[in-house]
N, C-alpha and C. Protein backbone atom coordinates (compact mmCIF):
# COMPACT_ATOMS: atom_id res chain seq x y z
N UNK A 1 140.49 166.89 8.21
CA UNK A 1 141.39 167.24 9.30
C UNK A 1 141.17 166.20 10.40
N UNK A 2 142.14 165.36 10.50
CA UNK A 2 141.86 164.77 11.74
C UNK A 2 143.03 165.16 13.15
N UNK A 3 142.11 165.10 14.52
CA UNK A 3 143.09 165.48 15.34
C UNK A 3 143.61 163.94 15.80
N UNK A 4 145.10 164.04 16.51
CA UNK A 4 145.61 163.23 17.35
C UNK A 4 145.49 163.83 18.61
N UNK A 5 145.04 162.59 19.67
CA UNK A 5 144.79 162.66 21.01
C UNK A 5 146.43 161.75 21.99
N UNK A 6 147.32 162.44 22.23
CA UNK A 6 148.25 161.78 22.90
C UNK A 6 148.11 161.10 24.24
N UNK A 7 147.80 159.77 24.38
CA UNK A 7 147.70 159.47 25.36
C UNK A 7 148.86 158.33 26.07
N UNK A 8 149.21 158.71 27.53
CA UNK A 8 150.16 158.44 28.06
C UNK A 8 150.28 156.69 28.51
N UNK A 9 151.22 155.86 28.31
CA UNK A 9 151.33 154.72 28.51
C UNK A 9 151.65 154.78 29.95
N UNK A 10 150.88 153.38 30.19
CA UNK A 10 151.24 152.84 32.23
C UNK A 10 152.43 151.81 32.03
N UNK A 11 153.43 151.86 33.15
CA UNK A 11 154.01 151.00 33.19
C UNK A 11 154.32 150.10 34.28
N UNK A 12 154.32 149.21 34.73
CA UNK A 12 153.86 148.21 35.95
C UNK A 12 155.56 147.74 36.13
N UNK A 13 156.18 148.46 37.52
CA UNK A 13 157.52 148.22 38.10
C UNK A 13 157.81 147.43 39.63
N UNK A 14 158.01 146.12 40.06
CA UNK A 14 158.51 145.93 41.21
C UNK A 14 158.86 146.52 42.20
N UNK A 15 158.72 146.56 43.37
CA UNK A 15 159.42 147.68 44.43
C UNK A 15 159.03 146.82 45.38
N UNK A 16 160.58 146.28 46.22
CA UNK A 16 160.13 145.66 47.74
C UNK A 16 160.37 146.53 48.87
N UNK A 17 159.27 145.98 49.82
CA UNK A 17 159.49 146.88 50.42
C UNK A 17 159.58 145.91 51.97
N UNK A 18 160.28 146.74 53.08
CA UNK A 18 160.32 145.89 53.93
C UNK A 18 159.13 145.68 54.82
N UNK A 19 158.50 144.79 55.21
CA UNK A 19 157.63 144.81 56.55
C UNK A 19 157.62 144.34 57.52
N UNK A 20 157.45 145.41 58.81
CA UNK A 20 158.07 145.04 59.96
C UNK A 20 157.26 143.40 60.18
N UNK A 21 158.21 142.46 61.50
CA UNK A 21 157.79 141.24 61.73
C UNK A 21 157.30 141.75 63.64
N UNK A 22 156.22 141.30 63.60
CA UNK A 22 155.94 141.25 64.81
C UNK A 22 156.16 140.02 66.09
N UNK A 23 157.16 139.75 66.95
CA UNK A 23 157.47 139.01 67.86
C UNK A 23 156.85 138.72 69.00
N UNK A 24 155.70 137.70 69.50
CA UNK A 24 155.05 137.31 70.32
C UNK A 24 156.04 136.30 71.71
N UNK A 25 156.24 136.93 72.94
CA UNK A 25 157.09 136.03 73.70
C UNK A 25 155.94 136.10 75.03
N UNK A 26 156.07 134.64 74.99
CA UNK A 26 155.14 134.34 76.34
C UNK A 26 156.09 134.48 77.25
N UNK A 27 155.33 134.88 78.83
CA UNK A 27 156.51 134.74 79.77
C UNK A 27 155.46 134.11 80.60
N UNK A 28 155.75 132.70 81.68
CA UNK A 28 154.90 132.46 82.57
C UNK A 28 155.41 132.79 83.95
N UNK A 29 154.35 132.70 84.09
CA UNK A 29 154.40 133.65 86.01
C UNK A 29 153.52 132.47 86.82
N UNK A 30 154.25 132.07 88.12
CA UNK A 30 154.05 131.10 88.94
C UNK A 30 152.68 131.81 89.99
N UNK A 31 151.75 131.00 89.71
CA UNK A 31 150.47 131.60 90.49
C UNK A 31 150.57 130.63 91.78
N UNK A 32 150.55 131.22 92.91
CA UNK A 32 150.27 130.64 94.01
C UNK A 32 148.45 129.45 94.13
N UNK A 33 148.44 128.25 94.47
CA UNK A 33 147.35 127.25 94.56
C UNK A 33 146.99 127.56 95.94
N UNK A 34 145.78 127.68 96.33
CA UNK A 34 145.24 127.95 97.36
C UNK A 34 144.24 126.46 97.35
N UNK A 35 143.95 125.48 98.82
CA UNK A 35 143.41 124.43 98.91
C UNK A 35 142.73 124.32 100.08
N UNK A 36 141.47 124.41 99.76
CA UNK A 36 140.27 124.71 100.39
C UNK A 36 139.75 123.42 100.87
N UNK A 37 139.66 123.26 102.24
CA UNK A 37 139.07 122.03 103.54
C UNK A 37 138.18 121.49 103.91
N UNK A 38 137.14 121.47 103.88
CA UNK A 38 135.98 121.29 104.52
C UNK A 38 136.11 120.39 105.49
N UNK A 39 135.93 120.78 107.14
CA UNK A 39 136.48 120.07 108.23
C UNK A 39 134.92 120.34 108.85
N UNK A 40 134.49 119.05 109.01
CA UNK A 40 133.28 118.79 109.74
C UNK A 40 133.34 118.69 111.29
N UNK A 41 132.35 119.77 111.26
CA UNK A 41 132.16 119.62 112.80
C UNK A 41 131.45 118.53 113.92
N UNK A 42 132.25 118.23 114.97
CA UNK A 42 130.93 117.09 115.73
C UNK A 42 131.08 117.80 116.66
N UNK A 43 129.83 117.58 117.06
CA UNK A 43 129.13 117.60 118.54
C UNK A 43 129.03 116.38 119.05
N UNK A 44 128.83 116.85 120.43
CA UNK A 44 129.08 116.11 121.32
C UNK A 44 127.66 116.32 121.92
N UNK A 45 127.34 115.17 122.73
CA UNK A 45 125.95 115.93 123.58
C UNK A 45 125.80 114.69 125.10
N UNK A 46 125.95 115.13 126.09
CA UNK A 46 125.81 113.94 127.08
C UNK A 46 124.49 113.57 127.31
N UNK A 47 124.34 111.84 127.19
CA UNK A 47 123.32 111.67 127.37
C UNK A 47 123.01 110.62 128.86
N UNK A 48 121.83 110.91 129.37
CA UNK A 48 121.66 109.74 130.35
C UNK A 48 121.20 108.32 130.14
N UNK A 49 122.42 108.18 130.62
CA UNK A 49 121.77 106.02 130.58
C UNK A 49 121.68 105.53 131.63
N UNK A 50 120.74 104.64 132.18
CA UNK A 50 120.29 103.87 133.22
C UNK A 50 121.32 102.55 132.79
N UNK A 51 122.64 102.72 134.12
CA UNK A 51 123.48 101.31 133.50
C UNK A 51 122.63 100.67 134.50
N UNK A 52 122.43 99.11 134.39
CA UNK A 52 121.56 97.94 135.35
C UNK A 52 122.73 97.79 136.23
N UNK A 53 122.35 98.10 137.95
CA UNK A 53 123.34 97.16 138.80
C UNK A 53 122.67 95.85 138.55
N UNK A 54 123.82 95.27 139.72
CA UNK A 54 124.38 94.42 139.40
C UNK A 54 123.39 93.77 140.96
N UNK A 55 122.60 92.25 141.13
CA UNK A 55 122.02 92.25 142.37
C UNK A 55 122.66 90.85 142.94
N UNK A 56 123.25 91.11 143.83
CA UNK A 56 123.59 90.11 144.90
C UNK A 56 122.22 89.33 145.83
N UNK A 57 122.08 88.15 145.43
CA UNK A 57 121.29 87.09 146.50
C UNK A 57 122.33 86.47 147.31
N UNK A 58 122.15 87.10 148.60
CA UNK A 58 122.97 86.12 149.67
C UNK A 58 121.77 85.19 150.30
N UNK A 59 122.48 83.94 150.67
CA UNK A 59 121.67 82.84 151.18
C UNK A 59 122.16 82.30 152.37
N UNK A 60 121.36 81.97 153.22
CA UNK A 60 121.73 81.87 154.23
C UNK A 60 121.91 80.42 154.94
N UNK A 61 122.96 79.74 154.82
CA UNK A 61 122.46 78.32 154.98
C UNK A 61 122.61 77.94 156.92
N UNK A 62 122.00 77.11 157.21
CA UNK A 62 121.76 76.58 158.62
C UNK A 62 122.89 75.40 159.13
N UNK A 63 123.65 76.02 159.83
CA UNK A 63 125.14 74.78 160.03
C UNK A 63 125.12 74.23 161.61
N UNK A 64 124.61 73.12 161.71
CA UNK A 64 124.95 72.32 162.95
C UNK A 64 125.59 72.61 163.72
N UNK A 65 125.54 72.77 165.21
CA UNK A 65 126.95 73.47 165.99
C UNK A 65 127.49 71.96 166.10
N UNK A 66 127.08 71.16 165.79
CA UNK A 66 128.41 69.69 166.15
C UNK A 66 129.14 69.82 164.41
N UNK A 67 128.58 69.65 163.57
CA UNK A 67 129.48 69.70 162.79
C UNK A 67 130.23 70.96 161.76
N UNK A 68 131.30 70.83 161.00
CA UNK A 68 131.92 71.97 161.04
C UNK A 68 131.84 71.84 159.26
N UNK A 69 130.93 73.02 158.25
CA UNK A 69 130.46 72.31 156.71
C UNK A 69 131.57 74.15 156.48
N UNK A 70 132.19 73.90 155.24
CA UNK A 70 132.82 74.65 154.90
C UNK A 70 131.46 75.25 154.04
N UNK A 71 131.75 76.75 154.05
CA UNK A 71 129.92 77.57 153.90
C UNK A 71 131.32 78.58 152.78
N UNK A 72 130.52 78.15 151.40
CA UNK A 72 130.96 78.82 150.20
C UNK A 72 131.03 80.69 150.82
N UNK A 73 132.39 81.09 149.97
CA UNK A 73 132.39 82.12 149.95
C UNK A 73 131.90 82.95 148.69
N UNK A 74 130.94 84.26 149.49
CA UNK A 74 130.39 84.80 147.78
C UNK A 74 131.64 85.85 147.72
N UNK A 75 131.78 86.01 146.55
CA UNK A 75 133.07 87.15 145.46
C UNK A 75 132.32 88.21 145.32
N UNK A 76 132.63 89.15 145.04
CA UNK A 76 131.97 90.21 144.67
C UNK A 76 133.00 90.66 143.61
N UNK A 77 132.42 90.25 142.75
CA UNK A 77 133.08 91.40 140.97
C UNK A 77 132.66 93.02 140.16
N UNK A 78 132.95 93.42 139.92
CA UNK A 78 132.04 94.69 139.36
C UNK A 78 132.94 94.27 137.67
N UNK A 79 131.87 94.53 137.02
CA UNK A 79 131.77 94.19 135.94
C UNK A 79 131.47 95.95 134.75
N UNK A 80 132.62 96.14 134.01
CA UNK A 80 132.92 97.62 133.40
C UNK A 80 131.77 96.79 132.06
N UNK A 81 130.79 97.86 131.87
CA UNK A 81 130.40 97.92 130.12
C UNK A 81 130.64 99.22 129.30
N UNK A 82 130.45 98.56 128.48
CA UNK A 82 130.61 99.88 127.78
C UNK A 82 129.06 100.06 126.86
N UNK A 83 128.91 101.60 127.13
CA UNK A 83 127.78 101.64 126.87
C UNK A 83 128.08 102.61 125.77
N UNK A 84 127.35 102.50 124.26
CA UNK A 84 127.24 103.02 123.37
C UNK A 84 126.77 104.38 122.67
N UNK A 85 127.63 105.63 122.52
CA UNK A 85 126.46 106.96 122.56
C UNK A 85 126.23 106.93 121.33
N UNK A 86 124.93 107.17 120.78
CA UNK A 86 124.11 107.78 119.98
C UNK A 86 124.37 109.08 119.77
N UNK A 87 124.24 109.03 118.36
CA UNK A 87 124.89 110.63 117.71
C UNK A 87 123.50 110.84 117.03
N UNK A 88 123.06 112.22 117.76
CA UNK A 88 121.94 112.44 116.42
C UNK A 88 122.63 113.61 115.31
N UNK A 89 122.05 113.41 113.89
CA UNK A 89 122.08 114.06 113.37
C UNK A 89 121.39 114.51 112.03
N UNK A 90 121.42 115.60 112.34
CA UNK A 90 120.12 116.61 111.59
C UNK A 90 120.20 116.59 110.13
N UNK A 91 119.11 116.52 109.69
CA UNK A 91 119.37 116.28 108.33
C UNK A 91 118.39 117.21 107.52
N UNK A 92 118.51 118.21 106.85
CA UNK A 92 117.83 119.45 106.53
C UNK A 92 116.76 118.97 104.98
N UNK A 93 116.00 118.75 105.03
CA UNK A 93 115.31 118.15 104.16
C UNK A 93 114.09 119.66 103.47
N UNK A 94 114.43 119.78 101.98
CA UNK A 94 113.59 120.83 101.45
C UNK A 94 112.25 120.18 100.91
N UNK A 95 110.98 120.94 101.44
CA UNK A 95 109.68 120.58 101.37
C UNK A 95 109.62 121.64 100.42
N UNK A 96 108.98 121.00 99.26
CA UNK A 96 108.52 122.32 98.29
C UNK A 96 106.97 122.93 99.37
N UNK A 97 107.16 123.94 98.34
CA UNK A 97 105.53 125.16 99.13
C UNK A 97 104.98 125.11 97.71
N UNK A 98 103.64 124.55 98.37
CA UNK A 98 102.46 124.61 97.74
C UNK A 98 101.63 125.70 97.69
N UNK A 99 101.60 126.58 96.18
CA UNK A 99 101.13 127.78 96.47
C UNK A 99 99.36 127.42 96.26
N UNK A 100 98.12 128.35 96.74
CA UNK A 100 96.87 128.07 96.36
C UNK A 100 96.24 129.34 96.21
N UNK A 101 95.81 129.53 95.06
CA UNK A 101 95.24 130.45 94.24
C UNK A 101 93.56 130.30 94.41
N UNK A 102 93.36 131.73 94.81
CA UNK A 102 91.65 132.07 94.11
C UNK A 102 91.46 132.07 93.27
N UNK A 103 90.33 131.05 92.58
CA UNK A 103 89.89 130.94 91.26
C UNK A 103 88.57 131.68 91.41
N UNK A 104 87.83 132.93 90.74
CA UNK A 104 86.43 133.35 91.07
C UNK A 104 85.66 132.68 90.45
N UNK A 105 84.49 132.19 90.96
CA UNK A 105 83.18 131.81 90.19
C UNK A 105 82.78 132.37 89.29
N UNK A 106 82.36 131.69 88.12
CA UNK A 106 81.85 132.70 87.31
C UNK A 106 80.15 132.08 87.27
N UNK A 107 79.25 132.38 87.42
CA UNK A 107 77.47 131.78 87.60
C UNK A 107 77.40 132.51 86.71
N UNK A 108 76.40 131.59 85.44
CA UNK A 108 75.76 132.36 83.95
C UNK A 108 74.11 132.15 84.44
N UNK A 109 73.58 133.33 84.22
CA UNK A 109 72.26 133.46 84.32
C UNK A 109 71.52 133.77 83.13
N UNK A 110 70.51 133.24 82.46
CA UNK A 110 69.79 133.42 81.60
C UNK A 110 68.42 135.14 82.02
N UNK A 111 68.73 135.68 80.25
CA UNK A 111 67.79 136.95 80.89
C UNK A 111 67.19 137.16 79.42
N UNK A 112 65.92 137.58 79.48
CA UNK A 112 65.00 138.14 77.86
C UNK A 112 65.69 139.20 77.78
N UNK A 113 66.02 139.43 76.87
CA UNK A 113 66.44 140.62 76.43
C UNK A 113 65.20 140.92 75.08
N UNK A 114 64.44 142.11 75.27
CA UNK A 114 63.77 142.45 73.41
C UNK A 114 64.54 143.14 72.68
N UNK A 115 64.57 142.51 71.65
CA UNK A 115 65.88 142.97 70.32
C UNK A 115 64.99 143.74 69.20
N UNK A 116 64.88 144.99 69.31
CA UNK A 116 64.13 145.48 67.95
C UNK A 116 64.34 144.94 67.02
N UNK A 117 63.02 144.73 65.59
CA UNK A 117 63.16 144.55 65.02
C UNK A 117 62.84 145.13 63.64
N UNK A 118 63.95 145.73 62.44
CA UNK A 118 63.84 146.38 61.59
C UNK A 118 63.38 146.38 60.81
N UNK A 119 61.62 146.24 59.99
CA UNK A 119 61.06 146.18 58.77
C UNK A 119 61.10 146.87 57.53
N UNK A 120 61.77 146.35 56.67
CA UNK A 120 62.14 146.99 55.36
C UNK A 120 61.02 146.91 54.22
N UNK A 121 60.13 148.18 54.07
CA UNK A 121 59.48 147.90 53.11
C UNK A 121 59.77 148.46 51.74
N UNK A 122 59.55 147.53 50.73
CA UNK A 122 59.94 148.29 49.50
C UNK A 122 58.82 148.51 48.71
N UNK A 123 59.43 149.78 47.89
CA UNK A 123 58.18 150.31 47.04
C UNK A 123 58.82 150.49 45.45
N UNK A 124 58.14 150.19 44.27
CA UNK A 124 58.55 149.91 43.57
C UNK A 124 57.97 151.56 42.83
N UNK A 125 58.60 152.56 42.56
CA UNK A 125 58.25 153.60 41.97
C UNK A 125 58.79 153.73 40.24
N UNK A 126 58.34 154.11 39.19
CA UNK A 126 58.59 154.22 38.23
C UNK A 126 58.87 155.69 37.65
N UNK A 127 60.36 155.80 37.14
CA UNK A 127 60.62 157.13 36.81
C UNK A 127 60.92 157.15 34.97
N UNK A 128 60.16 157.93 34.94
CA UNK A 128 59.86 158.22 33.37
C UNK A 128 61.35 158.41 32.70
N UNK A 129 61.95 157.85 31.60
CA UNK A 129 62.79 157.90 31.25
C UNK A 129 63.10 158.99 30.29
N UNK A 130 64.00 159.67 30.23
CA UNK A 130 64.08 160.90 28.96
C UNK A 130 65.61 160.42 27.86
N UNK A 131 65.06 159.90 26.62
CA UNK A 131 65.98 160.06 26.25
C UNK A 131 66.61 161.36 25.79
N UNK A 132 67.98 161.68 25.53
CA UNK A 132 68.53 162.30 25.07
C UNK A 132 69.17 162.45 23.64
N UNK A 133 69.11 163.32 22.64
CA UNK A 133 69.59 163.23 21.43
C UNK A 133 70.71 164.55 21.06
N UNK A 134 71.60 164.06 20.75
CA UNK A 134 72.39 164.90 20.32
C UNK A 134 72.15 165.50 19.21
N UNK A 135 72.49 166.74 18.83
CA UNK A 135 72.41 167.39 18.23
C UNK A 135 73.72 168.01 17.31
């Protein structure tokens, strides 16, 4: 007697199917630029200067009353300088810091110490042997 086992065939069918498409749209947006200054400051600082006058030597010369000597005339000028200001300015300079640490002494001193010491004596004892016999 033999049995039959019915077994069912696969069959492999096409099927499309649709898949959605996904659409990426850039949009750009106008960002405002912001522009940053750096406007240095001066100082000003008044300083005193010793300007040099200026020294007139008048001379006095001796004129004959018979004769008549034309006697130079002195001018007097004033003379503008210009005098130069000096600007100080500071200049911030970083000094590292030097840190300084306690190191402790350590002093080794020598000391006797007595170290017991353990004597092992051996003794050689003899134990009678028993044989055994089975039976």
């Amino acid at each position: 007697v033999q049995k039959q086992v019915q077994v069912p065939m696969i069959s492999k069918q096409q099927k499309f199917v649709d898949v959605p498409q996904v659409e990426i749209v850039d949009k750009v947006v106008e960002v405002p630029v912001q522009k940053q200054v750096q406007v240095p400051m001066i100082s000003k600082q008044q300083r005193l200067v010793d300007v040099p006058q200026v020294e007139f030597v008048e001379r006095v010369v001796e004129v004959p009353v018979q004769k008549q000597v034309q006697v130079p005339m002195i001018s007097k000028q004033q003379k503008f300088v210009d005098v130069p200001q000096v600007e100080i300015v500071d200049k911030v300079v970083e000094v590292p810091v030097q840190k300084q640490v306690q190191v402790p002494m350590i002093s080794k001193q020598q000391r006797l110490v007595d170290v017991p010491q353990v004597e092992f004596v051996e003794r050689v004892v003899e134990v009678p042997v028993q044989k055994q016999v089975q039976v």
